[in-house]
PDB file of N, CA and C in Angstrom:
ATOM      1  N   UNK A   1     140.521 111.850  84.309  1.00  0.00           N
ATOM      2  CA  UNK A   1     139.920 110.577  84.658  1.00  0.00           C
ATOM      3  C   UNK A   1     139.657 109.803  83.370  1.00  0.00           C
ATOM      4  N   UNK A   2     140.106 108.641  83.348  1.00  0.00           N
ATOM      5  CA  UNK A   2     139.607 107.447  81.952  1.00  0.00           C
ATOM      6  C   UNK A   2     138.920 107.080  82.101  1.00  0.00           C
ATOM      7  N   UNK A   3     138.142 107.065  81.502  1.00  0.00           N
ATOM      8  CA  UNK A   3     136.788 105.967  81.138  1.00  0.00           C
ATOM      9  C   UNK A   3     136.581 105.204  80.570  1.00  0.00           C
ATOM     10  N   UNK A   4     136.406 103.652  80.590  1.00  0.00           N
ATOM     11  CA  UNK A   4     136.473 102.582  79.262  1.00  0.00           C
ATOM     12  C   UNK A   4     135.108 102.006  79.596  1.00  0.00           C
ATOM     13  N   UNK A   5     134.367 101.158  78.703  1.00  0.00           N
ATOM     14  CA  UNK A   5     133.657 100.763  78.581  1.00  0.00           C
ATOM     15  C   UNK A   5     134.276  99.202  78.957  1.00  0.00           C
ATOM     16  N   UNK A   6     135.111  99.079  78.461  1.00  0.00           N
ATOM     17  CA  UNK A   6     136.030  97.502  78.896  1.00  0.00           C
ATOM     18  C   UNK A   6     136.639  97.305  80.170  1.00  0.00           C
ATOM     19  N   UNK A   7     136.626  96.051  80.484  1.00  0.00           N
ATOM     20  CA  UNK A   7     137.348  95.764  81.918  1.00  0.00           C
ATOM     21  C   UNK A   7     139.008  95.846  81.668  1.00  0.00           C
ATOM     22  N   UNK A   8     139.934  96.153  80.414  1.00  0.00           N
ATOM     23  CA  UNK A   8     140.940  96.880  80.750  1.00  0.00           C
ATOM     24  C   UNK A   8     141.454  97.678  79.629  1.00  0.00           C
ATOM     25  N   UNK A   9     142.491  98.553  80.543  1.00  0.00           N
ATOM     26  CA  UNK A   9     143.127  99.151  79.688  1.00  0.00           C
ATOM     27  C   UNK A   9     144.419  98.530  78.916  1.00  0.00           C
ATOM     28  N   UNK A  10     144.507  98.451  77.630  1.00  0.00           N
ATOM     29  CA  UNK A  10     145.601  97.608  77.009  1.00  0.00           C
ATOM     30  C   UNK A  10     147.049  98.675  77.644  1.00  0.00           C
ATOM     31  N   UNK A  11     147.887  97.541  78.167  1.00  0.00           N
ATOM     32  CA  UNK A  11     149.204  98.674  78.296  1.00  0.00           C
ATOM     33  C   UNK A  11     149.456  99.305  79.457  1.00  0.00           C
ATOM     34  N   UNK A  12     148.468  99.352  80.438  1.00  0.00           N
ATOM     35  CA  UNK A  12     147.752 100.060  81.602  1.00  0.00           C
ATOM     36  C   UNK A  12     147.565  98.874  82.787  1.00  0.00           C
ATOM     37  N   UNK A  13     148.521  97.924  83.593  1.00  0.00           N
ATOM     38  CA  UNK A  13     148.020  97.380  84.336  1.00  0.00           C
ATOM     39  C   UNK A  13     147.327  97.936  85.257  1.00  0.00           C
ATOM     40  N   UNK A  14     145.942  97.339  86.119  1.00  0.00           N
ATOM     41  CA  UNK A  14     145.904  97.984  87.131  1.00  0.00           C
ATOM     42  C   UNK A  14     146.611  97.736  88.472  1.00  0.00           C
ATOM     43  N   UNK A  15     146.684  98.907  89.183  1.00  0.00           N
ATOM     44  CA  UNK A  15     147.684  98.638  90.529  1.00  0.00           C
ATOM     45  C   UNK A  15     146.579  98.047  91.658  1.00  0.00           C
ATOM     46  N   UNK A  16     145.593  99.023  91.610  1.00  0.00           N
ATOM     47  CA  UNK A  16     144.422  99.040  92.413  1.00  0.00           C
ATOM     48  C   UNK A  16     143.296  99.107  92.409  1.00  0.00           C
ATOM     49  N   UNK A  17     142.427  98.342  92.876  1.00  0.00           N
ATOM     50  CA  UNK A  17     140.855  98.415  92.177  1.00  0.00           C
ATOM     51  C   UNK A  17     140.077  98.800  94.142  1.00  0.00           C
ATOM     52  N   UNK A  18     139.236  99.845  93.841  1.00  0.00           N
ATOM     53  CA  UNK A  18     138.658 100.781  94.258  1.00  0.00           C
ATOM     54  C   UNK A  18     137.484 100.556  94.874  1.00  0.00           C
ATOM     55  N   UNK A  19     137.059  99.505  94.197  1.00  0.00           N
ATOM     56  CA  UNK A  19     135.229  99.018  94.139  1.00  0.00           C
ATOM     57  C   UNK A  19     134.591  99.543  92.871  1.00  0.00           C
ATOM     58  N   UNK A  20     133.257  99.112  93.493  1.00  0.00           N
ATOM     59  CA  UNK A  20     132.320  99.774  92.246  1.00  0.00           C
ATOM     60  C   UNK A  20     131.106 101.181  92.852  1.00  0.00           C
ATOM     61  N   UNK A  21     131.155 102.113  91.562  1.00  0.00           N
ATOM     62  CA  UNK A  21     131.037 103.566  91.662  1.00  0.00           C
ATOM     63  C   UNK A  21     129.901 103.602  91.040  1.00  0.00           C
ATOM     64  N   UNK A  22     128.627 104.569  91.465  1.00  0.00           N
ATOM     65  CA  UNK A  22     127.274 104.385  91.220  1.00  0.00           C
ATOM     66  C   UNK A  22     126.800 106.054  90.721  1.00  0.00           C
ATOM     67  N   UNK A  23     126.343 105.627  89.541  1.00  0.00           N
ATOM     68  CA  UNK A  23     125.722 107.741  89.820  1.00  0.00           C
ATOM     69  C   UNK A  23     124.239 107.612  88.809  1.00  0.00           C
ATOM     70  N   UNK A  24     123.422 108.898  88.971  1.00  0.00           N
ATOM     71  CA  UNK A  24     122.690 108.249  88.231  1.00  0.00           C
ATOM     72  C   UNK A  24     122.492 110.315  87.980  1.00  0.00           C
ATOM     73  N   UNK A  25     121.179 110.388  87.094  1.00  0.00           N
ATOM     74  CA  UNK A  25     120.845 111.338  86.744  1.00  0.00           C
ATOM     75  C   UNK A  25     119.642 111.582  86.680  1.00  0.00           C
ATOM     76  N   UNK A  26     118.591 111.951  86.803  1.00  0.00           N
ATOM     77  CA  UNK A  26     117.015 111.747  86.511  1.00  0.00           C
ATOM     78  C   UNK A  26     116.527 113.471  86.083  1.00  0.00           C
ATOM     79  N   UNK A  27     115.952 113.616  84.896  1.00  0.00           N
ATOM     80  CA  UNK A  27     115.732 114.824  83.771  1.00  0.00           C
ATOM     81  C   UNK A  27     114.554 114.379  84.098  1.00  0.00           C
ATOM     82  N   UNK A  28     113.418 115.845  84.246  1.00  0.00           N
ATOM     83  CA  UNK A  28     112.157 115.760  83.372  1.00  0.00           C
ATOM     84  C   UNK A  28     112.103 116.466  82.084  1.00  0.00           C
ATOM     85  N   UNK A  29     111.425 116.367  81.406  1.00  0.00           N
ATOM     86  CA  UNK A  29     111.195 116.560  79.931  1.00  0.00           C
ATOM     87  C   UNK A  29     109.767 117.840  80.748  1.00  0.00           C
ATOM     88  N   UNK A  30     109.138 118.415  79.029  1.00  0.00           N
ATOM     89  CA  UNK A  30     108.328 119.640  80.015  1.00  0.00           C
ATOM     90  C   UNK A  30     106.993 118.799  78.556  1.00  0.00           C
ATOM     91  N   UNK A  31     106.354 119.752  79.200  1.00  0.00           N
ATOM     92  CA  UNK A  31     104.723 119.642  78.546  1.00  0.00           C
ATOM     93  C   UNK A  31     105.258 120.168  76.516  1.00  0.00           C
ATOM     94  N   UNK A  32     105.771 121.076  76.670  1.00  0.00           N
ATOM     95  CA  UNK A  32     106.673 121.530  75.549  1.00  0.00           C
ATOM     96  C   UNK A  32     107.195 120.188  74.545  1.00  0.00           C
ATOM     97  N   UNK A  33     108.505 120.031  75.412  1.00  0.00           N
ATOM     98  CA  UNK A  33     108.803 118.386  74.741  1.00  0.00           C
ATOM     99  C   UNK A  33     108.157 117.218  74.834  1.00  0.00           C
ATOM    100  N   UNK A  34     107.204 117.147  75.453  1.00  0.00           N
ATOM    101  CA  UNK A  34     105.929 116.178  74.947  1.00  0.00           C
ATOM    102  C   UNK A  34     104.859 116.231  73.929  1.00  0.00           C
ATOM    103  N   UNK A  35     104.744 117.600  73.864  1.00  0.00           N
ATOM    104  CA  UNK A  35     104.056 118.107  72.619  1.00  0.00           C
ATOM    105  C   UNK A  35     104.434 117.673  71.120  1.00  0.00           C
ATOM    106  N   UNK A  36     105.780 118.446  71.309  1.00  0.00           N
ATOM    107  CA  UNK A  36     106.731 118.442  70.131  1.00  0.00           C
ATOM    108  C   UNK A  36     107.160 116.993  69.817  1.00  0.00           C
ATOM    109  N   UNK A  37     107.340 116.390  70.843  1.00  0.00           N
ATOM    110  CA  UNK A  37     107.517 114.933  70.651  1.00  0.00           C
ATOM    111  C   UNK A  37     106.320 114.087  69.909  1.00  0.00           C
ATOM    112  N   UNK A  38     105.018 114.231  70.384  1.00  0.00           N
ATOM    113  CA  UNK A  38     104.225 113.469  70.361  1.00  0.00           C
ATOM    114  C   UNK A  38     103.723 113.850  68.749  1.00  0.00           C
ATOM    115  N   UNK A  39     103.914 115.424  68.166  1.00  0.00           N
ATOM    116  CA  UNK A  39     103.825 114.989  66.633  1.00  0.00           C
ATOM    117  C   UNK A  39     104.865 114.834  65.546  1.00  0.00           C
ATOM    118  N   UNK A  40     106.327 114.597  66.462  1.00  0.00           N
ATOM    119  CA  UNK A  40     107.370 114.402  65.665  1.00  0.00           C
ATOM    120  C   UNK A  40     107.330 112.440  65.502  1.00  0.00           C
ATOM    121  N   UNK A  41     106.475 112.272  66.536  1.00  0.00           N
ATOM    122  CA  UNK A  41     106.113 110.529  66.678  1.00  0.00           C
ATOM    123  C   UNK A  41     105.006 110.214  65.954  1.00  0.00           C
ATOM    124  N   UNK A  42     104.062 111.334  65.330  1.00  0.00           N
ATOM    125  CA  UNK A  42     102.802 111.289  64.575  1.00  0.00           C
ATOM    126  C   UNK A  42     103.638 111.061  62.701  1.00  0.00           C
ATOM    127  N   UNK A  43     104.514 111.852  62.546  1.00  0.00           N
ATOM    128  CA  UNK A  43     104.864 112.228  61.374  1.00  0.00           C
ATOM    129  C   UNK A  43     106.216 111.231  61.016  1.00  0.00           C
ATOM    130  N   UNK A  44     106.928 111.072  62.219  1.00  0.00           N
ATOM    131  CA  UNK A  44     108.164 110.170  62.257  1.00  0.00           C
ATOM    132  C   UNK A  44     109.422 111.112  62.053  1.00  0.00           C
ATOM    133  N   UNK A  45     110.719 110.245  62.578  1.00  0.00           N
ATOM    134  CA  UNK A  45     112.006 111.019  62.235  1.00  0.00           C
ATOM    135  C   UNK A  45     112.406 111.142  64.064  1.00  0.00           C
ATOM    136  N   UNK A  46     113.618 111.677  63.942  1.00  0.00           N
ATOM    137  CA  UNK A  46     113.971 111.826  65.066  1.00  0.00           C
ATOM    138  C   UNK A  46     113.597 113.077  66.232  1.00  0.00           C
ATOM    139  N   UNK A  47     113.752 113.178  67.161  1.00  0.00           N
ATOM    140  CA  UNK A  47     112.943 113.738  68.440  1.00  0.00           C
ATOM    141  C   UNK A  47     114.489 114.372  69.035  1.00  0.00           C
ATOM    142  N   UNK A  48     114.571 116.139  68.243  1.00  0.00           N
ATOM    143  CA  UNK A  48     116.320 116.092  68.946  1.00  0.00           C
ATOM    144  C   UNK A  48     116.325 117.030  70.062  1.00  0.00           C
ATOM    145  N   UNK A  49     114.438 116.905  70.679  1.00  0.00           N
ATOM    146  CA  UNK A  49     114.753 117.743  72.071  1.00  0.00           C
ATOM    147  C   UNK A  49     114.747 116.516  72.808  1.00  0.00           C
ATOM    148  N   UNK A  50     114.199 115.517  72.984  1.00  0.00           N
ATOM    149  CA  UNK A  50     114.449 114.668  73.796  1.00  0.00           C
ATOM    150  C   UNK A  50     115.676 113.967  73.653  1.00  0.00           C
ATOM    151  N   UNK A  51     116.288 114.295  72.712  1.00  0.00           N
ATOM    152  CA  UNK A  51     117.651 114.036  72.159  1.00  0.00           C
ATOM    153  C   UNK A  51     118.694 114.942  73.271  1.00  0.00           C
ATOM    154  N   UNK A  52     118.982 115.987  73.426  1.00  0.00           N
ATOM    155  CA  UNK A  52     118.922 116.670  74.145  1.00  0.00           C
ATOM    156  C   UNK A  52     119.304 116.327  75.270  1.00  0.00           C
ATOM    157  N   UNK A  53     118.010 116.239  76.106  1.00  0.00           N
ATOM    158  CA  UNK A  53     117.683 115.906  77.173  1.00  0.00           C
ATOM    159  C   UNK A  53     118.511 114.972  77.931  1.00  0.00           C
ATOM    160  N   UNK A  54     118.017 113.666  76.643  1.00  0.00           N
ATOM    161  CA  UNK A  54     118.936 112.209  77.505  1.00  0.00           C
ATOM    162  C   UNK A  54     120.524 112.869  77.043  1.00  0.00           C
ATOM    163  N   UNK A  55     120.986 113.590  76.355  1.00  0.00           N
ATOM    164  CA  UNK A  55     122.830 114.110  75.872  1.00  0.00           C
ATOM    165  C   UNK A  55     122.869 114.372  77.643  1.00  0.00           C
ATOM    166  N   UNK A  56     122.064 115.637  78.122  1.00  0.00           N
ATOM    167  CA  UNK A  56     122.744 115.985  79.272  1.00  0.00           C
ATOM    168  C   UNK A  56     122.571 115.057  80.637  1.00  0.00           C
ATOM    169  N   UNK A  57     121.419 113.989  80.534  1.00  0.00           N
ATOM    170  CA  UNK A  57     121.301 113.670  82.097  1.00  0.00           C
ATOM    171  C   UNK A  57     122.753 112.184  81.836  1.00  0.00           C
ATOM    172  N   UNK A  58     123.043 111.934  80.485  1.00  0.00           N
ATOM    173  CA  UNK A  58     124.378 110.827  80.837  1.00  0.00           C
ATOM    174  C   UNK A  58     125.345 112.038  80.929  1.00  0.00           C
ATOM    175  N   UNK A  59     125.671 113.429  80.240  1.00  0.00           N
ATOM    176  CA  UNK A  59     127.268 114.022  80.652  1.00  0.00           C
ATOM    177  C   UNK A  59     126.726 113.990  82.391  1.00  0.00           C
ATOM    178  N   UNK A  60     125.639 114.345  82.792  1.00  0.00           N
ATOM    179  CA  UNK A  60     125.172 114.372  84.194  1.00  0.00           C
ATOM    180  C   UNK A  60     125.784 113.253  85.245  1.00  0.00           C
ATOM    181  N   UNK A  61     125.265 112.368  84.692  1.00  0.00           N
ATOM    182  CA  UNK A  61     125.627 111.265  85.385  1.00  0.00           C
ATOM    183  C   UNK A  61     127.361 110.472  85.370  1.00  0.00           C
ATOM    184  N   UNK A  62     128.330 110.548  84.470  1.00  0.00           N
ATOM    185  CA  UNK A  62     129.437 110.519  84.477  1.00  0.00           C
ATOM    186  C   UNK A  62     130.153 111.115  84.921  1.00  0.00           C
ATOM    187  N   UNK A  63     129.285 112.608  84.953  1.00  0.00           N
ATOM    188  CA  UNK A  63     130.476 113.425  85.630  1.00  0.00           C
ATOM    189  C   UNK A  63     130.214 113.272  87.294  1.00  0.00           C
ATOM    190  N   UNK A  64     129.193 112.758  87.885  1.00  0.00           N
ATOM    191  CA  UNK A  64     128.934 112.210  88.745  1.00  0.00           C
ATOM    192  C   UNK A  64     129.831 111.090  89.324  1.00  0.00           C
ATOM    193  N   UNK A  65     129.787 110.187  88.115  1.00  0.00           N
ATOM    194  CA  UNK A  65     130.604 108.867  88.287  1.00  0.00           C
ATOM    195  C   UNK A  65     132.178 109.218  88.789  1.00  0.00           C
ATOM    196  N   UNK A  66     132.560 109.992  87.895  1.00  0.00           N
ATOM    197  CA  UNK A  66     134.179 110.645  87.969  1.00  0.00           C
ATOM    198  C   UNK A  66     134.058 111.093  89.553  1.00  0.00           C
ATOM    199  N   UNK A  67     132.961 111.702  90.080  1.00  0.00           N
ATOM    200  CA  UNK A  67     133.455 112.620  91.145  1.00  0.00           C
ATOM    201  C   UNK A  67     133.462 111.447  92.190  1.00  0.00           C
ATOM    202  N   UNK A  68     132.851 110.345  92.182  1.00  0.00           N
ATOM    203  CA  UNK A  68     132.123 109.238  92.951  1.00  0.00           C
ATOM    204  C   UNK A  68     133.797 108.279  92.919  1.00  0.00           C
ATOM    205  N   UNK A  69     134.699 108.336  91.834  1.00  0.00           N
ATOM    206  CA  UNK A  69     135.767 107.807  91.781  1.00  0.00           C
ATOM    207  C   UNK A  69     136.984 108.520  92.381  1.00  0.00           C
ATOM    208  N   UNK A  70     137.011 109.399  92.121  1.00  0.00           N
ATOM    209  CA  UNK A  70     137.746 110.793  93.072  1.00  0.00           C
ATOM    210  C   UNK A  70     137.655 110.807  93.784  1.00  0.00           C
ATOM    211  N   UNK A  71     136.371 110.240  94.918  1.00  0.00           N
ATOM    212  CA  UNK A  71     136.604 110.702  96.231  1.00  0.00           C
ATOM    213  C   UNK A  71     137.204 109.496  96.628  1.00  0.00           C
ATOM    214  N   UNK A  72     137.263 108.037  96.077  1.00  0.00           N
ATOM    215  CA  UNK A  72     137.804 107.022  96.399  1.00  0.00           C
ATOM    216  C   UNK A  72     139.565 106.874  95.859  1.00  0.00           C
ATOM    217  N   UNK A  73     139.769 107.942  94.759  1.00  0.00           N
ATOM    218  CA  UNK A  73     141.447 108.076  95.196  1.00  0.00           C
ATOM    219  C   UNK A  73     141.414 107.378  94.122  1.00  0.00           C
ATOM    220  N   UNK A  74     140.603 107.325  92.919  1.00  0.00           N
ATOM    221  CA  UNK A  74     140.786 106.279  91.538  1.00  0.00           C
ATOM    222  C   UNK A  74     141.020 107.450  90.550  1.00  0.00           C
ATOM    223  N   UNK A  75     142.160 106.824  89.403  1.00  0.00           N
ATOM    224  CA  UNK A  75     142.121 107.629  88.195  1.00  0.00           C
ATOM    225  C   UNK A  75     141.475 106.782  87.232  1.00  0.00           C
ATOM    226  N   UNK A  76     140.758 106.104  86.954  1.00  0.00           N
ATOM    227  CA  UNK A  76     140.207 105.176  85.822  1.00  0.00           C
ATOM    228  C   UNK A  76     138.855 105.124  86.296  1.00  0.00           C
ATOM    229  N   UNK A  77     138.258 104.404  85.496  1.00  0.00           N
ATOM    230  CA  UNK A  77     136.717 103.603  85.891  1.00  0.00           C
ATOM    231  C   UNK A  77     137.121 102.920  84.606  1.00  0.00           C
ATOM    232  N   UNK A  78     136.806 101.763  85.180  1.00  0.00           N
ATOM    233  CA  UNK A  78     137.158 100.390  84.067  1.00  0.00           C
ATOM    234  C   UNK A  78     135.289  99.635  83.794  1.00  0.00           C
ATOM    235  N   UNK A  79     135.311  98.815  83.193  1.00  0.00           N
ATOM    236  CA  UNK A  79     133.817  98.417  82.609  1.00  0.00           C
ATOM    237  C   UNK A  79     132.471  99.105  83.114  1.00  0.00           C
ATOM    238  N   UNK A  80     132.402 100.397  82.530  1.00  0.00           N
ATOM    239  CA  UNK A  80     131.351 101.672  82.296  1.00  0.00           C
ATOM    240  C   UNK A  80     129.828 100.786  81.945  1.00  0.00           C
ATOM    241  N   UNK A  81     129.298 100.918  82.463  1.00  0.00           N
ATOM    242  CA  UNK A  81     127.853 100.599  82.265  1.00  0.00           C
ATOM    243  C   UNK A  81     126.624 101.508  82.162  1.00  0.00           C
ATOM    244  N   UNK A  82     126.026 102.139  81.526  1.00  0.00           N
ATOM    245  CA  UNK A  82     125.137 102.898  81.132  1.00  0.00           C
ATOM    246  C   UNK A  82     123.314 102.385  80.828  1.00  0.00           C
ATOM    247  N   UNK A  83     122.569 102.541  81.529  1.00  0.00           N
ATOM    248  CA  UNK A  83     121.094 102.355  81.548  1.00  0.00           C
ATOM    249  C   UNK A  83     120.297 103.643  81.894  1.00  0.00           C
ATOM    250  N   UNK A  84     119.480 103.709  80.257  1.00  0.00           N
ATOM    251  CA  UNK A  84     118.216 104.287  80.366  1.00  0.00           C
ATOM    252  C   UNK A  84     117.052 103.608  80.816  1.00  0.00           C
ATOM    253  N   UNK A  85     116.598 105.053  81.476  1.00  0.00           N
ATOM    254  CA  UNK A  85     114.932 103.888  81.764  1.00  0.00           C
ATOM    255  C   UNK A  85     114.138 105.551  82.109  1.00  0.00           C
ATOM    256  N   UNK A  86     112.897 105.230  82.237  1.00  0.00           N
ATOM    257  CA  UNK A  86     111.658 106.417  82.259  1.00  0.00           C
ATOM    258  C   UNK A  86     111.289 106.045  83.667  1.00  0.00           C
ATOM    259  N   UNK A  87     110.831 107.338  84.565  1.00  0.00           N
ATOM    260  CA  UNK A  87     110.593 107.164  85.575  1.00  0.00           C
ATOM    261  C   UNK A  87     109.378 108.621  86.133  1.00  0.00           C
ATOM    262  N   UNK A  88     108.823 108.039  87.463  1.00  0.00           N
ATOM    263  CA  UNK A  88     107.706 108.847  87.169  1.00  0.00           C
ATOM    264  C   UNK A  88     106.387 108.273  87.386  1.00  0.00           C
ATOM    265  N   UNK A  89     105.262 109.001  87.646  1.00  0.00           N
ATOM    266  CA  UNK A  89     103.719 108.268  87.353  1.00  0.00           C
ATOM    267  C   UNK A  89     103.459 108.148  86.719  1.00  0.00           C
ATOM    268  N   UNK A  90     103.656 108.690  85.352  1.00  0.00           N
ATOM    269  CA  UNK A  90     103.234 108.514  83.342  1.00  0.00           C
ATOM    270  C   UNK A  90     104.636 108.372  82.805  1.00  0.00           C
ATOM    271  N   UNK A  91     105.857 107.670  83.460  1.00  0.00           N
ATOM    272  CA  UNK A  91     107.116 107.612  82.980  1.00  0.00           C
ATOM    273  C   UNK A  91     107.987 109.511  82.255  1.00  0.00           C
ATOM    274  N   UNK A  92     107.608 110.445  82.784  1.00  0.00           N
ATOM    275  CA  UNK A  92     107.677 111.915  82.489  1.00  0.00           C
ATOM    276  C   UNK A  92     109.106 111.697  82.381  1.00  0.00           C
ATOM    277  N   UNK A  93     109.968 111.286  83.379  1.00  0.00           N
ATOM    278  CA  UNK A  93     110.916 111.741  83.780  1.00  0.00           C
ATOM    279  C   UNK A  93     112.265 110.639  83.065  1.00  0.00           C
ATOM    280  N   UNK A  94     113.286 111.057  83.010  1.00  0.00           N
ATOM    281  CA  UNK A  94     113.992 110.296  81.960  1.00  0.00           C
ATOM    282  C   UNK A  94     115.360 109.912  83.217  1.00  0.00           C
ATOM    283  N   UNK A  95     115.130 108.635  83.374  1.00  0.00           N
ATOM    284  CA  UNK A  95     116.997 108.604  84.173  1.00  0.00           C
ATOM    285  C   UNK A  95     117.908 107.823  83.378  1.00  0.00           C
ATOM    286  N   UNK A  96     119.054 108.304  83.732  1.00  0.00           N
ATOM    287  CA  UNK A  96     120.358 107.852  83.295  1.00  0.00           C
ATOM    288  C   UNK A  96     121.412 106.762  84.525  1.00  0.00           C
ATOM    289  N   UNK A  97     121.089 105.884  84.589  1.00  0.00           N
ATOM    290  CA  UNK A  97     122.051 105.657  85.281  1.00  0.00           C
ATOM    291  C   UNK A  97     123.432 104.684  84.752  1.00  0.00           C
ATOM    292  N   UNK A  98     124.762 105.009  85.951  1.00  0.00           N
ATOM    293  CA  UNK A  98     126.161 104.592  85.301  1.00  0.00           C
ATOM    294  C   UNK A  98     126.549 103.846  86.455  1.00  0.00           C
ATOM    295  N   UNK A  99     127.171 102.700  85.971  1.00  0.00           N
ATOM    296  CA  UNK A  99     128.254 102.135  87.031  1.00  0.00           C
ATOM    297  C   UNK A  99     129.384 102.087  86.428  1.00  0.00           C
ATOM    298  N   UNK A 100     130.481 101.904  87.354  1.00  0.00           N
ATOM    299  CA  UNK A 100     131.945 101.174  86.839  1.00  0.00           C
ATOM    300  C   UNK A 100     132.850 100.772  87.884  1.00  0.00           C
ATOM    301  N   UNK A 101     133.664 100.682  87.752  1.00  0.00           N
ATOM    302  CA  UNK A 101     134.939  99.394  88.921  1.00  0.00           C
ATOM    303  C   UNK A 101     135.865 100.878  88.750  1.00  0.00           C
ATOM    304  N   UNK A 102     136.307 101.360  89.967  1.00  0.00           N
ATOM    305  CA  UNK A 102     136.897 102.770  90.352  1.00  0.00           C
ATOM    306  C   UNK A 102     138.385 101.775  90.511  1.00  0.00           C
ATOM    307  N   UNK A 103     139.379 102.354  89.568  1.00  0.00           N
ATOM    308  CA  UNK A 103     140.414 101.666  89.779  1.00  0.00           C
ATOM    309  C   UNK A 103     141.507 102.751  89.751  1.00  0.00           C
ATOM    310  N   UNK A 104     143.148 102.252  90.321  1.00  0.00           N
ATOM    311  CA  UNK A 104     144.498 103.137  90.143  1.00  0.00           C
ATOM    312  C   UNK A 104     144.828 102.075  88.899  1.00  0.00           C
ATOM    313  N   UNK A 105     145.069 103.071  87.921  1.00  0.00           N
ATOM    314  CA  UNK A 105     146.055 102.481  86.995  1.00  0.00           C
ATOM    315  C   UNK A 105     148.022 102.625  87.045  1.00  0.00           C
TER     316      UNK A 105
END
């Protein structure tokens, strides 16, 4: 399956466009990585468990996307869209969500 961030592929007309394909991912983080976070945010520098975290809930969510394009009979996803956001009663929880245009190249 291709994935572009752009609405095309150079070289690649498309034959068929599919619609648009939705997936999302939602991670909680633990009392652990809030800890560790909260004095790696005291001292500064980067945070590479919450680093981590958000790595797997986007492979999460793409590979979502792919399966969400597959079942519609697409080999591409053309203009990939990717949004973080915190979710939750104290924002705990970390989502990923993806769109894209499920197309036959």
């Amino acid at each position: 399956m291709l994935i572009s961030t752009t609405p095309f592929i150079e070289g690649r007309p498309v034959k068929e466009y599919k619609g648009a394909v939705y997936s999302q991912a939602i991670l909680g983080a633990n009392v652990v990585l809030d800890l560790l976070a909260s004095i790696r945010d005291f001292i500064g520098g980067r945070s590479s468990s919450y680093e981590r975290v958000l790595e797997r809930a986007r492979e999460d969510a793409l590979k979502g996307l792919m399966k969400e394009a597959q079942k519609v009979g697409a080999n591409a996803i053309l203009a990939v869209d990717l949004d973080y956001n915190t979710v939750g009663p104290n924002g705990q929880m970390m989502m990923v969500s993806v769109s894209g245009t499920a197309v036959v190249l």
